[in-house]
C-alpha atoms as a PDB file:
ATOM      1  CA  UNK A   1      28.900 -13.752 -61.763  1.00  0.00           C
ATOM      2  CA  UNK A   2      25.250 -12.972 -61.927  1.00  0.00           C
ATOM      3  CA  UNK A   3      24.168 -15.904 -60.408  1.00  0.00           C
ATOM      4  CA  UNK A   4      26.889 -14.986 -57.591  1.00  0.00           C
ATOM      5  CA  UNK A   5      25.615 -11.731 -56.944  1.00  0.00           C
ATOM      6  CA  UNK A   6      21.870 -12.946 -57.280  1.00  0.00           C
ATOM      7  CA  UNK A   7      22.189 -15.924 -54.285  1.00  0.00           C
ATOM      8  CA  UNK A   8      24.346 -13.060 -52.599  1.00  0.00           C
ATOM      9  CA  UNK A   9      21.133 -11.000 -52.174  1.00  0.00           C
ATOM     10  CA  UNK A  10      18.566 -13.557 -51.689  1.00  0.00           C
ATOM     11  CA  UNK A  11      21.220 -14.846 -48.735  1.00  0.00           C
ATOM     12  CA  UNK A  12      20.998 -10.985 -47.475  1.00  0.00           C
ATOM     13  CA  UNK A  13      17.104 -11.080 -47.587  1.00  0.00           C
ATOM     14  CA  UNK A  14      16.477 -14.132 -45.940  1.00  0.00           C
ATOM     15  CA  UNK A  15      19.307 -13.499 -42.743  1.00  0.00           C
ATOM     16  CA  UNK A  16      17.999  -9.899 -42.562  1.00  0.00           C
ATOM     17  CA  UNK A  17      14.830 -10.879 -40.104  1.00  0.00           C
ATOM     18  CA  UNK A  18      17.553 -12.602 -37.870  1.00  0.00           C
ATOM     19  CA  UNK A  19      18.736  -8.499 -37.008  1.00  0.00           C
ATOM     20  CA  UNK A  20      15.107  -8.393 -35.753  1.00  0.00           C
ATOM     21  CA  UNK A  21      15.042 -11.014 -33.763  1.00  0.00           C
ATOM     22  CA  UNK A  22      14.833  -9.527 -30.260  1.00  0.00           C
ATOM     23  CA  UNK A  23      12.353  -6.538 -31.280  1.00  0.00           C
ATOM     24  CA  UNK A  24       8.831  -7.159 -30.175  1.00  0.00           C
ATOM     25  CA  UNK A  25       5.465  -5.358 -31.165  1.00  0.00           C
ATOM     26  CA  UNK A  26       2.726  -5.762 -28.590  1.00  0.00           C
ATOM     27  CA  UNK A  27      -0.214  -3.068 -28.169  1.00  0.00           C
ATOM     28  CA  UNK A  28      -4.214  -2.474 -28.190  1.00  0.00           C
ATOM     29  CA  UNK A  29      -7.295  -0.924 -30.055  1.00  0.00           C
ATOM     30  CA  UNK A  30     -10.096   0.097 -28.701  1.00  0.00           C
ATOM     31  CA  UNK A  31     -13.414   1.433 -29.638  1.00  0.00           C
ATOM     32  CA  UNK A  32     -15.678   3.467 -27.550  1.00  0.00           C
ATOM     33  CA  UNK A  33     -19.278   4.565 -27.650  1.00  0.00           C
ATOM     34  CA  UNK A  34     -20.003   6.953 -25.213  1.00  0.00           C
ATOM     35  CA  UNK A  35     -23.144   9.279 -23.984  1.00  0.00           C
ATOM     36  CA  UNK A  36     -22.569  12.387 -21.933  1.00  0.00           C
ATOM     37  CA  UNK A  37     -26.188  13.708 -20.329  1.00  0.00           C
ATOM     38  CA  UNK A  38     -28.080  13.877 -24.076  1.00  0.00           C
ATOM     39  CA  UNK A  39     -25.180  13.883 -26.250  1.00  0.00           C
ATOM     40  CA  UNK A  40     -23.336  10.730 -28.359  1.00  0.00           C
ATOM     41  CA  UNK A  41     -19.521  10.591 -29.409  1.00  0.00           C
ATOM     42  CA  UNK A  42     -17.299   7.668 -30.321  1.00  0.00           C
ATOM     43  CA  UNK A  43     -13.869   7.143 -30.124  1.00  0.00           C
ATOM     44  CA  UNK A  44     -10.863   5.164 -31.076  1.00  0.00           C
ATOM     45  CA  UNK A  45      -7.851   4.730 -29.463  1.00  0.00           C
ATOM     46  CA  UNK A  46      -4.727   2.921 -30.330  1.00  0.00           C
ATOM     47  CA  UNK A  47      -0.943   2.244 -28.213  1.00  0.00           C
ATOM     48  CA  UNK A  48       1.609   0.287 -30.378  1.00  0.00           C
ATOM     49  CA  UNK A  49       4.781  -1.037 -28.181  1.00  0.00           C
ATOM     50  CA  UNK A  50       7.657  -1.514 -29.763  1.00  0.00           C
ATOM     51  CA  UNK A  51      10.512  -2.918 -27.940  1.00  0.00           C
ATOM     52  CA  UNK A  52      13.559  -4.364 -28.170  1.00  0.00           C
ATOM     53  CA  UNK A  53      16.836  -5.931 -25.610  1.00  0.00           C
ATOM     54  CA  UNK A  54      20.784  -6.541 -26.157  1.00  0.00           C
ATOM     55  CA  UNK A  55      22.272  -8.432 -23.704  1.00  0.00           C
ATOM     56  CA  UNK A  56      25.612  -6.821 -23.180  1.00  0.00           C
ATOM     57  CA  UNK A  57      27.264  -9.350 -20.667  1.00  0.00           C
ATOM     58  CA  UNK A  58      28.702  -9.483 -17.591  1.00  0.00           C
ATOM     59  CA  UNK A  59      25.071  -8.800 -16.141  1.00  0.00           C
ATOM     60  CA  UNK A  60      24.602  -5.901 -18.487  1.00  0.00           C
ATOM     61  CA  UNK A  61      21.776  -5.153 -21.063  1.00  0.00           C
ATOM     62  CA  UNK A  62      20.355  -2.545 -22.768  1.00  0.00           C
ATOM     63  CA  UNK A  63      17.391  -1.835 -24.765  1.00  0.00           C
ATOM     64  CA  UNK A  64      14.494   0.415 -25.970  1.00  0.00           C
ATOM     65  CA  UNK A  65      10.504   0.916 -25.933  1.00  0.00           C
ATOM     66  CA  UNK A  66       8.712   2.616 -28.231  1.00  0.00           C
ATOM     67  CA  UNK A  67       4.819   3.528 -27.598  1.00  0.00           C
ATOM     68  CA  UNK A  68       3.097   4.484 -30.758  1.00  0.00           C
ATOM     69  CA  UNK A  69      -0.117   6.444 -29.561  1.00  0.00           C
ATOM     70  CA  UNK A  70      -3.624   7.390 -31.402  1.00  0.00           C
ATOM     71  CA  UNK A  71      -6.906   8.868 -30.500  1.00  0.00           C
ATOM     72  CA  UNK A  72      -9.831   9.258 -32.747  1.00  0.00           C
ATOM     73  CA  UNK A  73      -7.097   7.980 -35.657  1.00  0.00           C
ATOM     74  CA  UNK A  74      -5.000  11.219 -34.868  1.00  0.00           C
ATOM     75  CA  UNK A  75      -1.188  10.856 -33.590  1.00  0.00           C
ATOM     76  CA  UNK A  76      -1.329  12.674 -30.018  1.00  0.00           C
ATOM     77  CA  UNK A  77       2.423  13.147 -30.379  1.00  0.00           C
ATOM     78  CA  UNK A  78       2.922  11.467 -26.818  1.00  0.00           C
ATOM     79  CA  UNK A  79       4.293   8.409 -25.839  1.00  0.00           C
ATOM     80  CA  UNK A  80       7.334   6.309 -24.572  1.00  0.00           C
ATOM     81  CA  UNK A  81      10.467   6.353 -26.220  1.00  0.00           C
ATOM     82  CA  UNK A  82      13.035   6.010 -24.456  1.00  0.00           C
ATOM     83  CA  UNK A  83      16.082   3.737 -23.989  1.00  0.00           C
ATOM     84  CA  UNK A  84      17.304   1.797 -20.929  1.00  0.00           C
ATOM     85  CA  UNK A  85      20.764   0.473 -19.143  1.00  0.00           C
ATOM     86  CA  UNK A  86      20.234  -2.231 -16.441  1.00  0.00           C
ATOM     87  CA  UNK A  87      22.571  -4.429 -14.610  1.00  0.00           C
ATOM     88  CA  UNK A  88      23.423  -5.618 -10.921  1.00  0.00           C
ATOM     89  CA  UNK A  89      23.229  -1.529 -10.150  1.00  0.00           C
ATOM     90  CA  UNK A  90      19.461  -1.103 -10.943  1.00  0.00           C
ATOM     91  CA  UNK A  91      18.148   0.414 -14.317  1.00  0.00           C
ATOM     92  CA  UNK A  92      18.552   3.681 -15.819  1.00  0.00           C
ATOM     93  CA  UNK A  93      15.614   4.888 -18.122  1.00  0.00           C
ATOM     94  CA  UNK A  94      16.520   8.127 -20.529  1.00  0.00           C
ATOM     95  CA  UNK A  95      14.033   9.772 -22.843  1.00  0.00           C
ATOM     96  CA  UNK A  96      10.535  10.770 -23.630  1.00  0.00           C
ATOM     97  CA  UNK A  97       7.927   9.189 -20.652  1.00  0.00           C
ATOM     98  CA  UNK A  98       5.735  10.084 -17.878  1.00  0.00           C
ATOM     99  CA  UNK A  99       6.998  10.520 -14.364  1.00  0.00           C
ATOM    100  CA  UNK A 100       7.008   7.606 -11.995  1.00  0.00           C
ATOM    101  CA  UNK A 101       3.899   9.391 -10.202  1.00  0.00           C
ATOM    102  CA  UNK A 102       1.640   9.429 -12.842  1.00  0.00           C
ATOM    103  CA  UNK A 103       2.462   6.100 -14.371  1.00  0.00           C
ATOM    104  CA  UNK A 104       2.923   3.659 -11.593  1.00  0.00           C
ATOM    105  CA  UNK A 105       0.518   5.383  -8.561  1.00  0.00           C
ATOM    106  CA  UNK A 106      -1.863   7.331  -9.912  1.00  0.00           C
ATOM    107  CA  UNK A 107      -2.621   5.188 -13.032  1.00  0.00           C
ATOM    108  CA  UNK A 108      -3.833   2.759 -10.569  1.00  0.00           C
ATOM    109  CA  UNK A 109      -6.725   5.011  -9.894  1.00  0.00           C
ATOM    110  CA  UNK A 110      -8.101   3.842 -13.454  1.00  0.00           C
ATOM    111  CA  UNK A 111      -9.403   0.780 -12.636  1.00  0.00           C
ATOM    112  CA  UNK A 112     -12.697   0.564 -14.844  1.00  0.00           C
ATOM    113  CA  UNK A 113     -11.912  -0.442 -18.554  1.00  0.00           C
ATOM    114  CA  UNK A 114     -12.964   3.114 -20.492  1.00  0.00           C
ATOM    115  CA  UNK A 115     -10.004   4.748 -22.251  1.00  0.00           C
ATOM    116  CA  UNK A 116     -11.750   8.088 -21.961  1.00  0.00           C
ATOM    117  CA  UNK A 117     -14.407   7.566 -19.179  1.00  0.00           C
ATOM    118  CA  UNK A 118     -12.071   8.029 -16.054  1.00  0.00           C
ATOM    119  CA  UNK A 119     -11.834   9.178 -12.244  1.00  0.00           C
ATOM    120  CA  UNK A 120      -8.115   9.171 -12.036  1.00  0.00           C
ATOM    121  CA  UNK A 121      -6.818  11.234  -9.293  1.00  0.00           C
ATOM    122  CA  UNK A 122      -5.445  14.743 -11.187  1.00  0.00           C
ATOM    123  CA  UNK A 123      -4.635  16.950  -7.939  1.00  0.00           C
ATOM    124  CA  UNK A 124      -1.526  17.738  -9.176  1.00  0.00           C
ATOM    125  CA  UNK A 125      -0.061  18.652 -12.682  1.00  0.00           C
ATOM    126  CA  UNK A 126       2.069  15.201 -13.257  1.00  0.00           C
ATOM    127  CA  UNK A 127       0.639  13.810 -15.996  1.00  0.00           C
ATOM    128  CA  UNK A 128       1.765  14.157 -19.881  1.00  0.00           C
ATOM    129  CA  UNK A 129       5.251  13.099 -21.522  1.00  0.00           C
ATOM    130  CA  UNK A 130       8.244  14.618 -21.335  1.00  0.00           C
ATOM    131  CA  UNK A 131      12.052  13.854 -21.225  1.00  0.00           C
ATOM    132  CA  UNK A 132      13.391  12.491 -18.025  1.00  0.00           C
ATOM    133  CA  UNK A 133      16.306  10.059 -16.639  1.00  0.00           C
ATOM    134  CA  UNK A 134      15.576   8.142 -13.982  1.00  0.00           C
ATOM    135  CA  UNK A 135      17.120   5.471 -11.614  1.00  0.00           C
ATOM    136  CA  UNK A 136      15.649   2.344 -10.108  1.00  0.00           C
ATOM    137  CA  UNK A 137      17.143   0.420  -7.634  1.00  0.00           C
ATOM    138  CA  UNK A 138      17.507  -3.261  -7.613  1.00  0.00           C
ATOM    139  CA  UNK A 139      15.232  -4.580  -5.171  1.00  0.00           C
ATOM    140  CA  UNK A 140      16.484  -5.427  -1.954  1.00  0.00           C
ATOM    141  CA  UNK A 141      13.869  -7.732   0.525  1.00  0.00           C
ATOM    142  CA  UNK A 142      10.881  -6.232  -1.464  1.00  0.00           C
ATOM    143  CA  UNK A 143      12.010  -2.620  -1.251  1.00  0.00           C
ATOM    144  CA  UNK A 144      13.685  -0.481  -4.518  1.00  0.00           C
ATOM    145  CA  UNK A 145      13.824   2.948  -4.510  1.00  0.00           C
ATOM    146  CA  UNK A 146      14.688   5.249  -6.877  1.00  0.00           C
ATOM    147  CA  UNK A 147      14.806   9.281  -8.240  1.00  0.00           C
ATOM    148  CA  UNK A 148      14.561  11.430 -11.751  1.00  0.00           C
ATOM    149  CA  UNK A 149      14.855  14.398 -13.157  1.00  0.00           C
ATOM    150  CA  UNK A 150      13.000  16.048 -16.032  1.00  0.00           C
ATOM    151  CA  UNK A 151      13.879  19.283 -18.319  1.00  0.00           C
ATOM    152  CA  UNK A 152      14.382  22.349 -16.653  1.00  0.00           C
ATOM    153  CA  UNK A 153      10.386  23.073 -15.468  1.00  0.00           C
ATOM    154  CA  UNK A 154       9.754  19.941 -15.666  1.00  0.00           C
ATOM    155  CA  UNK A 155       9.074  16.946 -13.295  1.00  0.00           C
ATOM    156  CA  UNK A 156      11.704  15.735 -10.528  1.00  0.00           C
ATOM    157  CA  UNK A 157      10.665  13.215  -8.200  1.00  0.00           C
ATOM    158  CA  UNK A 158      11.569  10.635  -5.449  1.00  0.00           C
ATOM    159  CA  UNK A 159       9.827   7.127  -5.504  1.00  0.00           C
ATOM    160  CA  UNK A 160       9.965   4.010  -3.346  1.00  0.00           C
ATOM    161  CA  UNK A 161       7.935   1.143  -3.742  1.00  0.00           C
ATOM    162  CA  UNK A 162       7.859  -1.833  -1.449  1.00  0.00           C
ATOM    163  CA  UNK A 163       5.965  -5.832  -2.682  1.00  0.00           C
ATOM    164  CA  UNK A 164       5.382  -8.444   0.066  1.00  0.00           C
ATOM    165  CA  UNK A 165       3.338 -11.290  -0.597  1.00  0.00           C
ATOM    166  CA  UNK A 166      -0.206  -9.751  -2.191  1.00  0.00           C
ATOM    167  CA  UNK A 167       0.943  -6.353  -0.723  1.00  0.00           C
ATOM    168  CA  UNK A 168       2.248  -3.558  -2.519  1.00  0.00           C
ATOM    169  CA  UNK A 169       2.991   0.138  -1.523  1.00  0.00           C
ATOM    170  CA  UNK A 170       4.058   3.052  -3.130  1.00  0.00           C
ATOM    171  CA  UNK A 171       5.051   6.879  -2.718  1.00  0.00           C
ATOM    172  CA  UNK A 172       6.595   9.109  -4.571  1.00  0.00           C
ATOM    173  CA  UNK A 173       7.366  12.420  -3.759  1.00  0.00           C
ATOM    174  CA  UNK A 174       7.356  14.999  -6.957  1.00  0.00           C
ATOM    175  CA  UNK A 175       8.078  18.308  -8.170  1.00  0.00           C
ATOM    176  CA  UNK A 176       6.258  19.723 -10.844  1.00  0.00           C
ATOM    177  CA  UNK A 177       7.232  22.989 -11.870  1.00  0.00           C
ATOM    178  CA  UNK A 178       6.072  25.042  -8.657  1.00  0.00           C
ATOM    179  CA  UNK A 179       4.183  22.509  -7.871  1.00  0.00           C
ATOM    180  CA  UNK A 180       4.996  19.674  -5.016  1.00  0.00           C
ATOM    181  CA  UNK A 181       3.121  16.682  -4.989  1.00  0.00           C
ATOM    182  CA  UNK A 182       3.244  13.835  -2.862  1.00  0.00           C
ATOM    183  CA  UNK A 183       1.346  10.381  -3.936  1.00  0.00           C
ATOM    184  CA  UNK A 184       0.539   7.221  -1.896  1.00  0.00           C
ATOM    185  CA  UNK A 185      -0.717   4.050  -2.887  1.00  0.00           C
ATOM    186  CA  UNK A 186      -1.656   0.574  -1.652  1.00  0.00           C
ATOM    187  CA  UNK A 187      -2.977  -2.111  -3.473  1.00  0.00           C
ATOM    188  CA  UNK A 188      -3.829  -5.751  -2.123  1.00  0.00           C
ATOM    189  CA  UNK A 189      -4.768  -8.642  -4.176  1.00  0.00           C
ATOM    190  CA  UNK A 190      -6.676 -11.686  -2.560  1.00  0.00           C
ATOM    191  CA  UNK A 191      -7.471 -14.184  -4.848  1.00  0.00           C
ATOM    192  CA  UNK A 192      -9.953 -12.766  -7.401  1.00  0.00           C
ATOM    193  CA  UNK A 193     -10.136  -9.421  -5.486  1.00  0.00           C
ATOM    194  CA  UNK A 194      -7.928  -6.481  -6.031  1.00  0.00           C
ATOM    195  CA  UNK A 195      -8.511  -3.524  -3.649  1.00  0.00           C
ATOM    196  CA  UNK A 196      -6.599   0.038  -4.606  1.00  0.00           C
ATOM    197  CA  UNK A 197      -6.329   2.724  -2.229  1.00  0.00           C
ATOM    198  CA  UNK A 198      -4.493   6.195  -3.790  1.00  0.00           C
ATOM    199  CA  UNK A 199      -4.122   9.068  -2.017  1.00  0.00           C
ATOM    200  CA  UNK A 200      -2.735  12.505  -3.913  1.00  0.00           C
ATOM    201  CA  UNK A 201      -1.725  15.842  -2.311  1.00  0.00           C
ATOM    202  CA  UNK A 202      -0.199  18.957  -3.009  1.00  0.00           C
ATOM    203  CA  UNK A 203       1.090  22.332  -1.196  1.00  0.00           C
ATOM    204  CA  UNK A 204      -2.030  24.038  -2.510  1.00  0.00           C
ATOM    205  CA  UNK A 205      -3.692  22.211   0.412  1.00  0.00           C
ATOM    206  CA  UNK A 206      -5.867  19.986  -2.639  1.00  0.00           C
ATOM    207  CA  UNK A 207      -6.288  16.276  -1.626  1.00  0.00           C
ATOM    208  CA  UNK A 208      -7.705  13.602  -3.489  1.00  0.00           C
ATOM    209  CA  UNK A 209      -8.417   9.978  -2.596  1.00  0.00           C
ATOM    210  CA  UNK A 210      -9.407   6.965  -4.809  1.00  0.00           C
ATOM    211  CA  UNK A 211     -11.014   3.668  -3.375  1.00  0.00           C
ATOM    212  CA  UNK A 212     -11.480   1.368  -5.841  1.00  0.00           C
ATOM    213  CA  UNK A 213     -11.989  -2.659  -6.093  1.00  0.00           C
ATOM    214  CA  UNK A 214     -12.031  -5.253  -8.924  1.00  0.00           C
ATOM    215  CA  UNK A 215     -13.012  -8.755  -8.957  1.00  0.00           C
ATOM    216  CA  UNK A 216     -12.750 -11.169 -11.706  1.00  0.00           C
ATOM    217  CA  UNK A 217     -15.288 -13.936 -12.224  1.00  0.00           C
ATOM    218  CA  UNK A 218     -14.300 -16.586 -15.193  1.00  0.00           C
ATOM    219  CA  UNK A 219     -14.251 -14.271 -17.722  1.00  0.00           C
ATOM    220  CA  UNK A 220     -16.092 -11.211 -16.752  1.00  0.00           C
ATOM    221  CA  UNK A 221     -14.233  -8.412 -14.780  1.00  0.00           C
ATOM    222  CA  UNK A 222     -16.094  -5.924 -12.697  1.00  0.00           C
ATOM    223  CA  UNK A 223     -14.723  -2.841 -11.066  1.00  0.00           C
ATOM    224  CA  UNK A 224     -15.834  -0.257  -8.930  1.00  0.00           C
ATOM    225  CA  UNK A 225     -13.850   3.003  -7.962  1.00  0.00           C
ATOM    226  CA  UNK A 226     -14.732   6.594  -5.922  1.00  0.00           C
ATOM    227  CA  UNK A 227     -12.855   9.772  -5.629  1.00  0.00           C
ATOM    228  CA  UNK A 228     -12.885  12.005  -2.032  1.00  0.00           C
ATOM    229  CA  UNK A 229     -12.193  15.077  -2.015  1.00  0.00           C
ATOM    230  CA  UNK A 230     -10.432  17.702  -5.513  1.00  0.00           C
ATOM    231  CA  UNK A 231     -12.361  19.142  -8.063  1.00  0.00           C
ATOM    232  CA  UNK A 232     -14.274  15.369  -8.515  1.00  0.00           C
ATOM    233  CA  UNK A 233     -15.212  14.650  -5.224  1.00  0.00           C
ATOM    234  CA  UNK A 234     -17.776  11.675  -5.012  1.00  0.00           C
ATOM    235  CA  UNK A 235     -17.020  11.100  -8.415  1.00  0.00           C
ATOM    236  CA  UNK A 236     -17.800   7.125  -9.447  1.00  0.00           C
ATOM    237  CA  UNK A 237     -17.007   4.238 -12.040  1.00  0.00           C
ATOM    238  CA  UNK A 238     -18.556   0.914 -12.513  1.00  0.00           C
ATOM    239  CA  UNK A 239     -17.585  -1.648 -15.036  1.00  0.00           C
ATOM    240  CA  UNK A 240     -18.044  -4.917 -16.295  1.00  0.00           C
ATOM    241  CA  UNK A 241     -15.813  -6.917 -19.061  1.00  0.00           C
ATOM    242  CA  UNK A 242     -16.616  -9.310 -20.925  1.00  0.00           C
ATOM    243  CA  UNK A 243     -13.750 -11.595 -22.054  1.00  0.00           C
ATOM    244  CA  UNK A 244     -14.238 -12.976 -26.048  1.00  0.00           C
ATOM    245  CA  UNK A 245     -10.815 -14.399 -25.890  1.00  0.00           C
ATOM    246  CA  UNK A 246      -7.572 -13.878 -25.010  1.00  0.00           C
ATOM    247  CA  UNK A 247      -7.003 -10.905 -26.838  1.00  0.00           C
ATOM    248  CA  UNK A 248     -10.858  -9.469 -27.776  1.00  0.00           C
ATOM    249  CA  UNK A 249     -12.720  -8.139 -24.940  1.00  0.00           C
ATOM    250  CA  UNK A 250     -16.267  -6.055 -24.363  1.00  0.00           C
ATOM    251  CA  UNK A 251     -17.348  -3.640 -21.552  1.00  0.00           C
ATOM    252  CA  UNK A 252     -19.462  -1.373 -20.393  1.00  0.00           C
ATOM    253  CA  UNK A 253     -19.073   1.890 -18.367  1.00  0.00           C
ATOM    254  CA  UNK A 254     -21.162   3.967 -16.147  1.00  0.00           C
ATOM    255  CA  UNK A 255     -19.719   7.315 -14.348  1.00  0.00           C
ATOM    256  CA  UNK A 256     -21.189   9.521 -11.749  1.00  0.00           C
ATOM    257  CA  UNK A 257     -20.394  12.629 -12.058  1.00  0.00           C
ATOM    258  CA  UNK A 258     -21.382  14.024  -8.546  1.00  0.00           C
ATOM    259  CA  UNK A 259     -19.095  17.119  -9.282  1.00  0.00           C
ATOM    260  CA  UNK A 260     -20.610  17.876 -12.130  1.00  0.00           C
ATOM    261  CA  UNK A 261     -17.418  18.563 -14.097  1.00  0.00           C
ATOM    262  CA  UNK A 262     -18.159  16.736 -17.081  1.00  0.00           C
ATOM    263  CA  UNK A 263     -22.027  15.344 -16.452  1.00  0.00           C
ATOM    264  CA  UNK A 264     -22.789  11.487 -16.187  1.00  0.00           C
ATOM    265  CA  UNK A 265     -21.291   9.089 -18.707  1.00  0.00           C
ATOM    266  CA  UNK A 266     -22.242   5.734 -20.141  1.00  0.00           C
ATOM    267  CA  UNK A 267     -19.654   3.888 -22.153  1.00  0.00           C
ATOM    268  CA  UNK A 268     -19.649   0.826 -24.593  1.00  0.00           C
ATOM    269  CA  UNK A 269     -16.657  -0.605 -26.753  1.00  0.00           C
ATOM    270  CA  UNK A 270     -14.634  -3.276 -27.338  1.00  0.00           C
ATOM    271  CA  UNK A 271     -10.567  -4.173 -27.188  1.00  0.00           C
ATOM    272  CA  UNK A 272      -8.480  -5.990 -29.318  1.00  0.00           C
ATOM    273  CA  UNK A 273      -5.235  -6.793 -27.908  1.00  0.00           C
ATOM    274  CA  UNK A 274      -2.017  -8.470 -29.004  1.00  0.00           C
END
């Protein structure tokens, strides 16, 4: 009987990775040494993805993603998690995120490889987590489109996007609060070369516009971005990465702060990703 029960639970043990099968954990570290005008501070900053799929049939599946997030070792409380439905009508996402704005255009506009040294547009008031639902369409000749809605004062938005060839353009039209933002972005890749154009404005009459480039040599990657107009006007990155491996990486930042907002930044550190 014991022996029964014993090979009973070494059976459970060894089948009970198999209900794990379709999770995956994928993420990054990074350290940072950075210099502000005469003054030295490091940082370390960590995202952990967790995410998993269940393919429902008849075209159906569902899933999850969880984003585990850290900086200087303390949990910022932010993060994906949310869960998903997709199937020949498009995909529904439901939960904790940020808005289509902020993380598909204007994240483009943080093209050098800092985690805290950036020139990201920030005209408008769209960036953070919070709980939405939103719909994507599926994509029809290059085009989806797609809308959600966030907490009551939070974000609701409008977003199409549109790929052809090494073309891509996006807009999204957003309302934060009292806020209305409207976000444009093109982005062409040519090879090596990827060139980024985002332009952010809001009914306060604030525009902002990022121009940046990257080009990728063997293993080194170096970018170069500016900001027009906001609060950061002339505002610039440079960057260059050093590739170790696949997943280790090195770079260095420099940032000119023409607004004065923060002062002029150098930046070292290093990435492990996997």
């Amino acid at each position: 009987m014991k022996k029964t029960i014993i090979a009973a639970s070494i059976a459970a043990v060894v089948a009970a990775p198999a209900a794990f099968a379709d999770v995956t954990i994928s993420g990054q570290m990074n350290y940072e040494m950075i210099e502000t005008d005469n003054s030295s501070a490091g940082n370390t900053n960590s995202d952990v993805f967790l995410a998993a799929s269940d393919d429902l049939g008849n075209g159906l599946k569902a899933g999850m993603k969880i984003q585990l997030v850290t900086d200087d070792g303390a949990d910022t409380n932010g993060g994906h998690h949310a869960v998903y439905l997709s199937g020949g009508f498009g995909t529904i996402d439901a939960g904790q995120m940020e808005g289509y704005t902020e993380s598909k255009i204007a994240a483009l506009a943080a093209n050098d490889a800092s985690e805290e040294i950036t020139i990201e547009v920030a005209d408008g008031s769209n960036a953070g987590f919070s709980n939405i639902v939103r719909y994507t369409s599926p994509s029809f000749n290059g085009l989806t489109v797609g809308i959600e809605a966030g907490e009551t004062g939070g974000t609701d938005a409008v977003f199409a996007k549109y790929s052809n060839g090494p073309l891509t353009v996006q807009a999204a039209s957003e309302k934060d609060g009292a806020n209305d933002i409207v976000t444009i972005s093109a982005q062409y890749k040519m090879g090596d070369m990827d060139f980024v154009v985002v332009d952010q404005d809001d009914d306060s009459g604030s525009s902002e516009t990022f121009i940046g480039a990257s080009y990728t040599m063997g293993n080194n990657k170096i970018a170069v971005g500016v900001i027009d107009g906001g609060d950061t006007d002339g505002d610039s990155t440079i960057s260059l990465t050093h590739s170790l491996s696949k997943s280790t990486s090195i770079y260095a930042v420099v940032k000119n702060d023409d607004s004065a907002s923060t002062g002029d930044q150098t930046g070292v550190g290093m990435k492990y990703s996997f």
